[in-house]
C-alpha atoms as a PDB file:
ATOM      1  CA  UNK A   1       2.505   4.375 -20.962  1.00  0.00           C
ATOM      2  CA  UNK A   2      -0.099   4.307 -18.192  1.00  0.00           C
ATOM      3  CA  UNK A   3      -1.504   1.455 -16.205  1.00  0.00           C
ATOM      4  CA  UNK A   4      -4.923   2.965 -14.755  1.00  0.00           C
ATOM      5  CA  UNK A   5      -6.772   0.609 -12.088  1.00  0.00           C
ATOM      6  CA  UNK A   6      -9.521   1.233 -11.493  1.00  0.00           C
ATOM      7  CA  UNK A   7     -13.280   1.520 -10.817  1.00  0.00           C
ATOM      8  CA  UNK A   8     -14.840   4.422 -12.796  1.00  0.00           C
ATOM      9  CA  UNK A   9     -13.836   4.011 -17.179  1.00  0.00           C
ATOM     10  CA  UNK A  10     -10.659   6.358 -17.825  1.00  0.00           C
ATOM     11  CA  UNK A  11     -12.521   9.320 -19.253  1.00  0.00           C
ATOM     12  CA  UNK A  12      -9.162  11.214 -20.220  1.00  0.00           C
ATOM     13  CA  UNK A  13      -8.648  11.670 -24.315  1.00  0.00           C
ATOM     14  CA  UNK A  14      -5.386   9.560 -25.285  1.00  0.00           C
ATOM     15  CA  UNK A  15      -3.029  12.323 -25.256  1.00  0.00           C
ATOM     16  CA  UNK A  16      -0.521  13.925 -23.030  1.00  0.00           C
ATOM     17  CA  UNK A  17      -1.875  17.638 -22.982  1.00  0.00           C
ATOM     18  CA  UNK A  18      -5.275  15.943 -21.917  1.00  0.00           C
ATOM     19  CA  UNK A  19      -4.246  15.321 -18.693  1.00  0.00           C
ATOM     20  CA  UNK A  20      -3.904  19.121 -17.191  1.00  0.00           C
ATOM     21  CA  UNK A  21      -6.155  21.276 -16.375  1.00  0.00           C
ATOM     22  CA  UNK A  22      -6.996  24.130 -18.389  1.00  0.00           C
ATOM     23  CA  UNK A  23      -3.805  22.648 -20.456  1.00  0.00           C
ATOM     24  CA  UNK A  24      -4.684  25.262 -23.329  1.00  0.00           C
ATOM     25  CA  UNK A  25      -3.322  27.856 -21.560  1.00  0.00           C
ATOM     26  CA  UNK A  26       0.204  26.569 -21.279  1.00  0.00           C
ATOM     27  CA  UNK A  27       0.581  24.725 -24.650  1.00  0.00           C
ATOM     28  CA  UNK A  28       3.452  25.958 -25.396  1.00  0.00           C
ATOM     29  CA  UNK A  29       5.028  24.235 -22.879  1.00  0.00           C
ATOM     30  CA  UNK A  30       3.790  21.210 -22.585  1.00  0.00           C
ATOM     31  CA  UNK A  31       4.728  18.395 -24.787  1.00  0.00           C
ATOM     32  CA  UNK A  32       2.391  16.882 -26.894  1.00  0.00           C
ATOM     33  CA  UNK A  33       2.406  13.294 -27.731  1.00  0.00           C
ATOM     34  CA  UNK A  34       0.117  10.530 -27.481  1.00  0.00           C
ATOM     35  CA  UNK A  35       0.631   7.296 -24.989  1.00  0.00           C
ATOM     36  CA  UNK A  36      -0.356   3.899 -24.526  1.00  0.00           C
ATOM     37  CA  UNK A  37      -3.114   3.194 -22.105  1.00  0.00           C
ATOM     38  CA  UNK A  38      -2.982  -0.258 -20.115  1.00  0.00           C
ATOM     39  CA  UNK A  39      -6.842  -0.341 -18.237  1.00  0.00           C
ATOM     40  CA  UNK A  40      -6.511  -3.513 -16.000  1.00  0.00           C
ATOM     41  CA  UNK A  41     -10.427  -3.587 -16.659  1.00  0.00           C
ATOM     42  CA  UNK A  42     -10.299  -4.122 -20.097  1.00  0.00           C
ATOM     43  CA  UNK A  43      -7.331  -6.429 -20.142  1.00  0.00           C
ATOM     44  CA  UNK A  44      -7.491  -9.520 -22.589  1.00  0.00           C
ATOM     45  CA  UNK A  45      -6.198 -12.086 -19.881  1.00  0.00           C
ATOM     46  CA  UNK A  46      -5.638 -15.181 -22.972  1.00  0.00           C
ATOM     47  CA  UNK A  47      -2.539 -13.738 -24.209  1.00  0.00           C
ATOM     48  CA  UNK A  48      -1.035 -13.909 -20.360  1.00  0.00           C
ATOM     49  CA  UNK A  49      -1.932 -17.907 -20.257  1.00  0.00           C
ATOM     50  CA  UNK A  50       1.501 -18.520 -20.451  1.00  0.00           C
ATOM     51  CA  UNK A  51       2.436 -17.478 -17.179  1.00  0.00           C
ATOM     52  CA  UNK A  52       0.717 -18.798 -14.172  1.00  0.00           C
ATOM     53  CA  UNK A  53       1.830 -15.808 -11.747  1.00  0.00           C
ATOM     54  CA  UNK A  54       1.199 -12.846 -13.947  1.00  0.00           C
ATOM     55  CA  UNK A  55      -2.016 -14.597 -15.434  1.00  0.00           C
ATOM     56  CA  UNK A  56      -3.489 -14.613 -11.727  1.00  0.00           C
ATOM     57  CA  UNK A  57      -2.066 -10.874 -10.769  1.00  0.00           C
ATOM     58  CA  UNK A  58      -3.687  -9.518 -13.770  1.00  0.00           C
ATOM     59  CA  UNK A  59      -6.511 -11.347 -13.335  1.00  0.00           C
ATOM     60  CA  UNK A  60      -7.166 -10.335  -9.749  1.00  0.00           C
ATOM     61  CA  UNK A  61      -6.560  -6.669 -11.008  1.00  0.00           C
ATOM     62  CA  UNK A  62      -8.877  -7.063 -13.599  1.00  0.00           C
ATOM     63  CA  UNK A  63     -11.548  -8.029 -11.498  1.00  0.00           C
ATOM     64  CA  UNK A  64     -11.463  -6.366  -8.216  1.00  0.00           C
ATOM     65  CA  UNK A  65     -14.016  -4.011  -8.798  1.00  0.00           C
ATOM     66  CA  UNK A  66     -16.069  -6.002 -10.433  1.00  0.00           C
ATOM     67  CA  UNK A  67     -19.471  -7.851  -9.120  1.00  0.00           C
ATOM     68  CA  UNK A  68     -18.408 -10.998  -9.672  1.00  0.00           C
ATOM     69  CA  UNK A  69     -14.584 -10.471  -7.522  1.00  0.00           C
ATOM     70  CA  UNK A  70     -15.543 -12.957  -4.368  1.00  0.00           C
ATOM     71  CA  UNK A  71     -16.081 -15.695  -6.940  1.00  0.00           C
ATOM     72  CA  UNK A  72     -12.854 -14.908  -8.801  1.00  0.00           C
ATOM     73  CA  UNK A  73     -10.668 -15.821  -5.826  1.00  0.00           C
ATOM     74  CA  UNK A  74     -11.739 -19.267  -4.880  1.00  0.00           C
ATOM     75  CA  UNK A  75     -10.828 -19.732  -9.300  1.00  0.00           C
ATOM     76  CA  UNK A  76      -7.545 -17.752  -9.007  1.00  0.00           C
ATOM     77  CA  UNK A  77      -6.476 -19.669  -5.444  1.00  0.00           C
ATOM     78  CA  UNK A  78      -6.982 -23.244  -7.239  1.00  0.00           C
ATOM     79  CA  UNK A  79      -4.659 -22.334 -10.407  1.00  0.00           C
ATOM     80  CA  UNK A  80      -1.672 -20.963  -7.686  1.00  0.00           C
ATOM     81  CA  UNK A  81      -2.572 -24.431  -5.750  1.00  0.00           C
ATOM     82  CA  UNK A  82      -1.676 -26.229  -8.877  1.00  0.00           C
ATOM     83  CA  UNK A  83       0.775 -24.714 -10.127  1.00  0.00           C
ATOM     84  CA  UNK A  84       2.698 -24.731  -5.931  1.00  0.00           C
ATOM     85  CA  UNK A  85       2.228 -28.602  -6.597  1.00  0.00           C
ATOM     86  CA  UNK A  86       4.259 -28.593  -9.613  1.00  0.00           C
ATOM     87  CA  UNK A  87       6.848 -26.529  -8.777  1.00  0.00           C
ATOM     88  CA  UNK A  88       8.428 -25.881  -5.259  1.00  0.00           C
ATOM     89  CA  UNK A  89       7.981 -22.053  -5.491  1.00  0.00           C
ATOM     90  CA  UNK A  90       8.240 -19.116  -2.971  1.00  0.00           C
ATOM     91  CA  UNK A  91       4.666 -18.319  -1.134  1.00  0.00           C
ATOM     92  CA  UNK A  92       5.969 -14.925  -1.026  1.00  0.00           C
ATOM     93  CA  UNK A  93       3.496 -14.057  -3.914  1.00  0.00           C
ATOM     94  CA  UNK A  94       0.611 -16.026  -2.154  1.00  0.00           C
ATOM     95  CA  UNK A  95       0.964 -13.546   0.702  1.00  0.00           C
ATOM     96  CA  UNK A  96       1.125 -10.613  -1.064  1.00  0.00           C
ATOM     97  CA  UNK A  97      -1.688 -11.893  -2.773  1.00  0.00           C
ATOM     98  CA  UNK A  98      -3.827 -12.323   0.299  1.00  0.00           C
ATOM     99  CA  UNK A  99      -2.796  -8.843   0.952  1.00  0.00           C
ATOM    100  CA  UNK A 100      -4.326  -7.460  -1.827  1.00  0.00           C
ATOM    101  CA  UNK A 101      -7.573  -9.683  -2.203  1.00  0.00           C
ATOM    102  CA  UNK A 102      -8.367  -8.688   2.000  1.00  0.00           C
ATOM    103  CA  UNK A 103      -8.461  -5.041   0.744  1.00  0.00           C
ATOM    104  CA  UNK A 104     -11.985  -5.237  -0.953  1.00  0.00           C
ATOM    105  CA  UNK A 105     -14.379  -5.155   1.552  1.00  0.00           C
ATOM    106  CA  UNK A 106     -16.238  -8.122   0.002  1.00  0.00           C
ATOM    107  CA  UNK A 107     -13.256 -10.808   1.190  1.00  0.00           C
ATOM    108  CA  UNK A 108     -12.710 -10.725   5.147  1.00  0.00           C
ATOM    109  CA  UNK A 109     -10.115 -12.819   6.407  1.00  0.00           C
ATOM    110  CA  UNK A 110     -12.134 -15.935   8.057  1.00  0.00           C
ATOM    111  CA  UNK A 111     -13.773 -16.292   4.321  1.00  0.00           C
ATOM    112  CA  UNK A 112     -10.103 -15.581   2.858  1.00  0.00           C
ATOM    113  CA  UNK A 113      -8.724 -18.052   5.292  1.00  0.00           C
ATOM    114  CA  UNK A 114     -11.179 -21.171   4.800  1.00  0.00           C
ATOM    115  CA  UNK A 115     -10.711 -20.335   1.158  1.00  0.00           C
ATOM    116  CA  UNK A 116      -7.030 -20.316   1.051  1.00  0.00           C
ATOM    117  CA  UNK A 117      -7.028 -23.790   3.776  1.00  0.00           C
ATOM    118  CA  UNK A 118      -9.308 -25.397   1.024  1.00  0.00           C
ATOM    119  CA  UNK A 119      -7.138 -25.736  -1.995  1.00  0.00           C
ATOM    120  CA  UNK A 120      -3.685 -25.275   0.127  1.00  0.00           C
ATOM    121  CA  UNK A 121      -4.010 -27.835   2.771  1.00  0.00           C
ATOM    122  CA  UNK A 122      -1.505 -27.609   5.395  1.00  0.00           C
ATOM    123  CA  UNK A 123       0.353 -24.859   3.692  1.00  0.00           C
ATOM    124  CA  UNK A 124      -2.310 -22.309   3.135  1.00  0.00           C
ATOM    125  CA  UNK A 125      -3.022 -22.755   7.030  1.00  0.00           C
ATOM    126  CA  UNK A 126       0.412 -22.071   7.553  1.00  0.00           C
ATOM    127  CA  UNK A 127       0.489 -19.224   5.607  1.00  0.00           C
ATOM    128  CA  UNK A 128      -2.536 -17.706   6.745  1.00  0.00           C
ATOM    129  CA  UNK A 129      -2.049 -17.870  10.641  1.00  0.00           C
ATOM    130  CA  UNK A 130       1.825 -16.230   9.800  1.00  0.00           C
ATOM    131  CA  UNK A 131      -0.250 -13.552   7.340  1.00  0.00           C
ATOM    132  CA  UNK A 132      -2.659 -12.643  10.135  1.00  0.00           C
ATOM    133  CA  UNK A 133      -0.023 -12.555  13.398  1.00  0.00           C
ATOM    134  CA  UNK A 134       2.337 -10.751  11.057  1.00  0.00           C
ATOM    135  CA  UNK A 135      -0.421  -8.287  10.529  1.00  0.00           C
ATOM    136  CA  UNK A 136      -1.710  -7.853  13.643  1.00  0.00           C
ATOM    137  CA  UNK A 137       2.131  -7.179  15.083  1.00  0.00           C
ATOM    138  CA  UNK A 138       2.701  -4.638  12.426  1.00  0.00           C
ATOM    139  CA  UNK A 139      -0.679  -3.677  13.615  1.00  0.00           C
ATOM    140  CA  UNK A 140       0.325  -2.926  17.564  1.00  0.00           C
ATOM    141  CA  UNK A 141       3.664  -1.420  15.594  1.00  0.00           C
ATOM    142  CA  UNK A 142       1.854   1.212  14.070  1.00  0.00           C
ATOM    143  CA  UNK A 143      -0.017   2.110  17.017  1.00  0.00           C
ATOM    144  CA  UNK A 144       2.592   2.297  19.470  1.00  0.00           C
ATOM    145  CA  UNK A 145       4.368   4.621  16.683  1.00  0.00           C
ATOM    146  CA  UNK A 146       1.280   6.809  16.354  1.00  0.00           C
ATOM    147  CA  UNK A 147       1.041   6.963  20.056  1.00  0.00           C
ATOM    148  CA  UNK A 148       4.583   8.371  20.074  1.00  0.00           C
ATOM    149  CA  UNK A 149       3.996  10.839  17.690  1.00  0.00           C
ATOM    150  CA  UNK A 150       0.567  11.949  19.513  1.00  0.00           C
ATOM    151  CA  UNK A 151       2.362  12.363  22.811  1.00  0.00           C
ATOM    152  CA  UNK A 152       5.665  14.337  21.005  1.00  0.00           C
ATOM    153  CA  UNK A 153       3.011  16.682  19.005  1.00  0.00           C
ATOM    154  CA  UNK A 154       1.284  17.132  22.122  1.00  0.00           C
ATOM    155  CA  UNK A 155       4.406  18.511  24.347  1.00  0.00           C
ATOM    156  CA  UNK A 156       5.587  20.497  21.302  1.00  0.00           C
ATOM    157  CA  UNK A 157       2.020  22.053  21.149  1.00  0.00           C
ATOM    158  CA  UNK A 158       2.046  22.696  25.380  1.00  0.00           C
ATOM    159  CA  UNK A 159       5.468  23.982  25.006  1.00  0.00           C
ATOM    160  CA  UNK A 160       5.946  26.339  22.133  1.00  0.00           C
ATOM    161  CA  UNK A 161       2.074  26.406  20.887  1.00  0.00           C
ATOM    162  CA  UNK A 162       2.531  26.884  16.841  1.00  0.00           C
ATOM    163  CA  UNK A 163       4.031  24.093  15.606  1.00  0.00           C
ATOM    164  CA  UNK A 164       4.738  24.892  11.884  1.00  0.00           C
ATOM    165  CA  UNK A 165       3.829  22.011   9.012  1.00  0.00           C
ATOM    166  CA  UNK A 166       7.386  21.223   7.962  1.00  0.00           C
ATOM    167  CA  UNK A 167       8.237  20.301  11.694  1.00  0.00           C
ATOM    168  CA  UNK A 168       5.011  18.209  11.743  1.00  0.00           C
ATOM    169  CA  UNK A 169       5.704  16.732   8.262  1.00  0.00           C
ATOM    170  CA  UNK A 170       9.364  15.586   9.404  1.00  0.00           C
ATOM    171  CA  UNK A 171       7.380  14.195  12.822  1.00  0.00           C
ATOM    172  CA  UNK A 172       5.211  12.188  10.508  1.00  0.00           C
ATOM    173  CA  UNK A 173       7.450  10.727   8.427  1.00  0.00           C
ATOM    174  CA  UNK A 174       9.729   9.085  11.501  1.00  0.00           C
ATOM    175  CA  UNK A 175       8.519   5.357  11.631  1.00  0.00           C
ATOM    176  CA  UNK A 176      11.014   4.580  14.404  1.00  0.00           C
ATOM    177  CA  UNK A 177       9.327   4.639  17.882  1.00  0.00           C
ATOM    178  CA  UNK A 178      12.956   4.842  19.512  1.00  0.00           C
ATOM    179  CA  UNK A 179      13.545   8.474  18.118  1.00  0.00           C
ATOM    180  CA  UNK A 180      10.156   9.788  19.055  1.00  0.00           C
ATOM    181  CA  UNK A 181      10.951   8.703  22.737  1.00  0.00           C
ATOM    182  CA  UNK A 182      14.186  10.685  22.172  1.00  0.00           C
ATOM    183  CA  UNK A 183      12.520  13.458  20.809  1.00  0.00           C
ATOM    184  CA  UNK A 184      10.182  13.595  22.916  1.00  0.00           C
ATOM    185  CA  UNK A 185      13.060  13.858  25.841  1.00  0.00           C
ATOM    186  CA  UNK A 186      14.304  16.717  23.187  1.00  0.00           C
ATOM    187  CA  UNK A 187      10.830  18.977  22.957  1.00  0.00           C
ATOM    188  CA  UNK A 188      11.024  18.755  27.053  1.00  0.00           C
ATOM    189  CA  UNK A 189      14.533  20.265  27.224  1.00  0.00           C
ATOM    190  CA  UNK A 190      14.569  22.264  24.478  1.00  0.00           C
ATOM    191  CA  UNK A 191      14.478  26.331  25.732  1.00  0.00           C
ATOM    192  CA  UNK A 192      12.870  26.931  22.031  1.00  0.00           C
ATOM    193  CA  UNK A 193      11.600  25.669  18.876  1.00  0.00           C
ATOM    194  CA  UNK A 194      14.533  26.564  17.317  1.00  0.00           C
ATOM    195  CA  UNK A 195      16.635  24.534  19.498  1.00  0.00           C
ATOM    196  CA  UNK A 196      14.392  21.872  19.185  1.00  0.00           C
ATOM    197  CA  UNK A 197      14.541  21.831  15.075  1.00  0.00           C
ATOM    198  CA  UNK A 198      18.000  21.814  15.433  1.00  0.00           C
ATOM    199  CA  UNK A 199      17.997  18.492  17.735  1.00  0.00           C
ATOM    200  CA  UNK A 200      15.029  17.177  15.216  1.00  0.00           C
ATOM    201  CA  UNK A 201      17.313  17.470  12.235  1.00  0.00           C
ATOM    202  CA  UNK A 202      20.468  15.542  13.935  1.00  0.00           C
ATOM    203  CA  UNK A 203      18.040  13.017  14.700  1.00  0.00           C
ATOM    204  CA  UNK A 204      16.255  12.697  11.269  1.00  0.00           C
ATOM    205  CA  UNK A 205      19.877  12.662  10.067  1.00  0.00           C
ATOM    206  CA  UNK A 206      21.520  10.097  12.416  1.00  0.00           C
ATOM    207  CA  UNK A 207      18.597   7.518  11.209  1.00  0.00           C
END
C-alpha cells in the first residue's frame, strides 16, 4: 500500500516494478506485484464521517494543496470546536494540527491565531500563545545547536583541514548542545583526527 500526498497527480503505473528506474533491466529480481494506492487528493472524505478526528486529518490532507485550503480551515476548526464541546478531549491533536496547517504558506500564524481564538474561545488562545512560545524556544534551541556545530566544524577544519563526511554526518546528527561544547573542548586537545574520532565515538556512544 502507498499513501502519496501530494501536489503533482501520481504518474507511476500501479505496479511494483514501475517504480525503478530502468526496472527492465533487473526483472529478474525484482518482485512483481501490484499495490493499493491511497492519493489523499482523491480521497472520498463521506465514508470517514464517522470519526470526527480522522474526518478533519484527512480532510486537511486532502486539501492542502488545493486553491481553496485557507477556506478549508476556518470549516475544519469549527467541527474540532464542536466536537471539544462534547467531549473533554486532549488538544494534543489541535496542536499538531496547527502545526501542519502553518506549513502552507497561505496560513501565517496571526490569521491561524484569530482563526483558532474565534471558534475556541479561551482555549484556542491558550493553545495558541503555548503553540507559538513553544515554537519559538525550540526555535532559539535549534540555533544555539547549529551554532555549536558551526563553531566545532570550524576548529576541526583550522585544526586538521579535511574533515571527512562520516565525521561530519555523526556531527550533524548530535542534537545535544552539551556534547558539542565537549567536543568542541575534544577537537582543541586532540593531537589528531584520529584521536579525535576516537573521543567522537565515546561521546556519540555515552548519549
Amino acid at each position: 500500500m502507498i499513501i502519496y500526498h501530494g501536489k503533482a497527480e501520481w504518474g507511476a503505473q500501479k505496479t511494483f516494478s514501475s517504480l525503478f528506474h530502468e526496472s527492465e533491466r533487473y526483472q529478474k529480481y525484482i518482485p512483481e506485484f501490484t499495490y493499493e494506492l491511497i492519493d489523499t487528493a482523491g480521497l472520498n472524505i463521506d465514508i470517514f464521517k464517522g470519526n470526527v478526528i480522522v474526518h478533519v486529518a484527512l480532510m486537511i490532507m486532502k486539501h492542502y494543496f488545493m486553491d481553496d485550503f485557507k477556506e478549508k480551515v476556518p470549516e475544519l476548526l469549527k467541527i474540532l470546536a464542536e466536537l471539544f464541546e462534547q467531549i473533554d478531549t486532549d488538544i494534543g491533536f489541535l496542536e499538531v494540527f496547527l502545526r501542519y496547517i502553518s506549513s502552507n504558506k497561505k496560513c501565517d500564524k496571526e490569521w491561524l491565531k484569530k482563526q483558532v481564538v474565534h471558534e475556541f474561545k479561551e482555549k484556542g488562545e491558550e493553545v495558541m500563545n503555548y503553540w507559538i512560545e513553544e515554537g519559538e524556544k525550540r526555535g532559539r534551541e535549534l540555533g544555539i545547536l547549529e551554532e555549536g556545530r558551526r563553531m566545532l566544524m570550524e576548529a576541526l577544519t583550522i585544526k586538521f583541514n579535511n574533515i571527512s563526511s562520516a565525521v561530519v554526518n555523526i556531527i550533524q546528527d548530535i542534537k545535544d548542545r552539551n556534547v558539542l561544547s565537549n567536543l568542541h573542548r575534544e577537537a582543541i586537545l586532540s593531537n589528531n583526527l584520529n584521536e579525535f574520532q576516537l573521543r567522537l565515538e565515546a561521546c556519540r556512544k555515552s548519549v
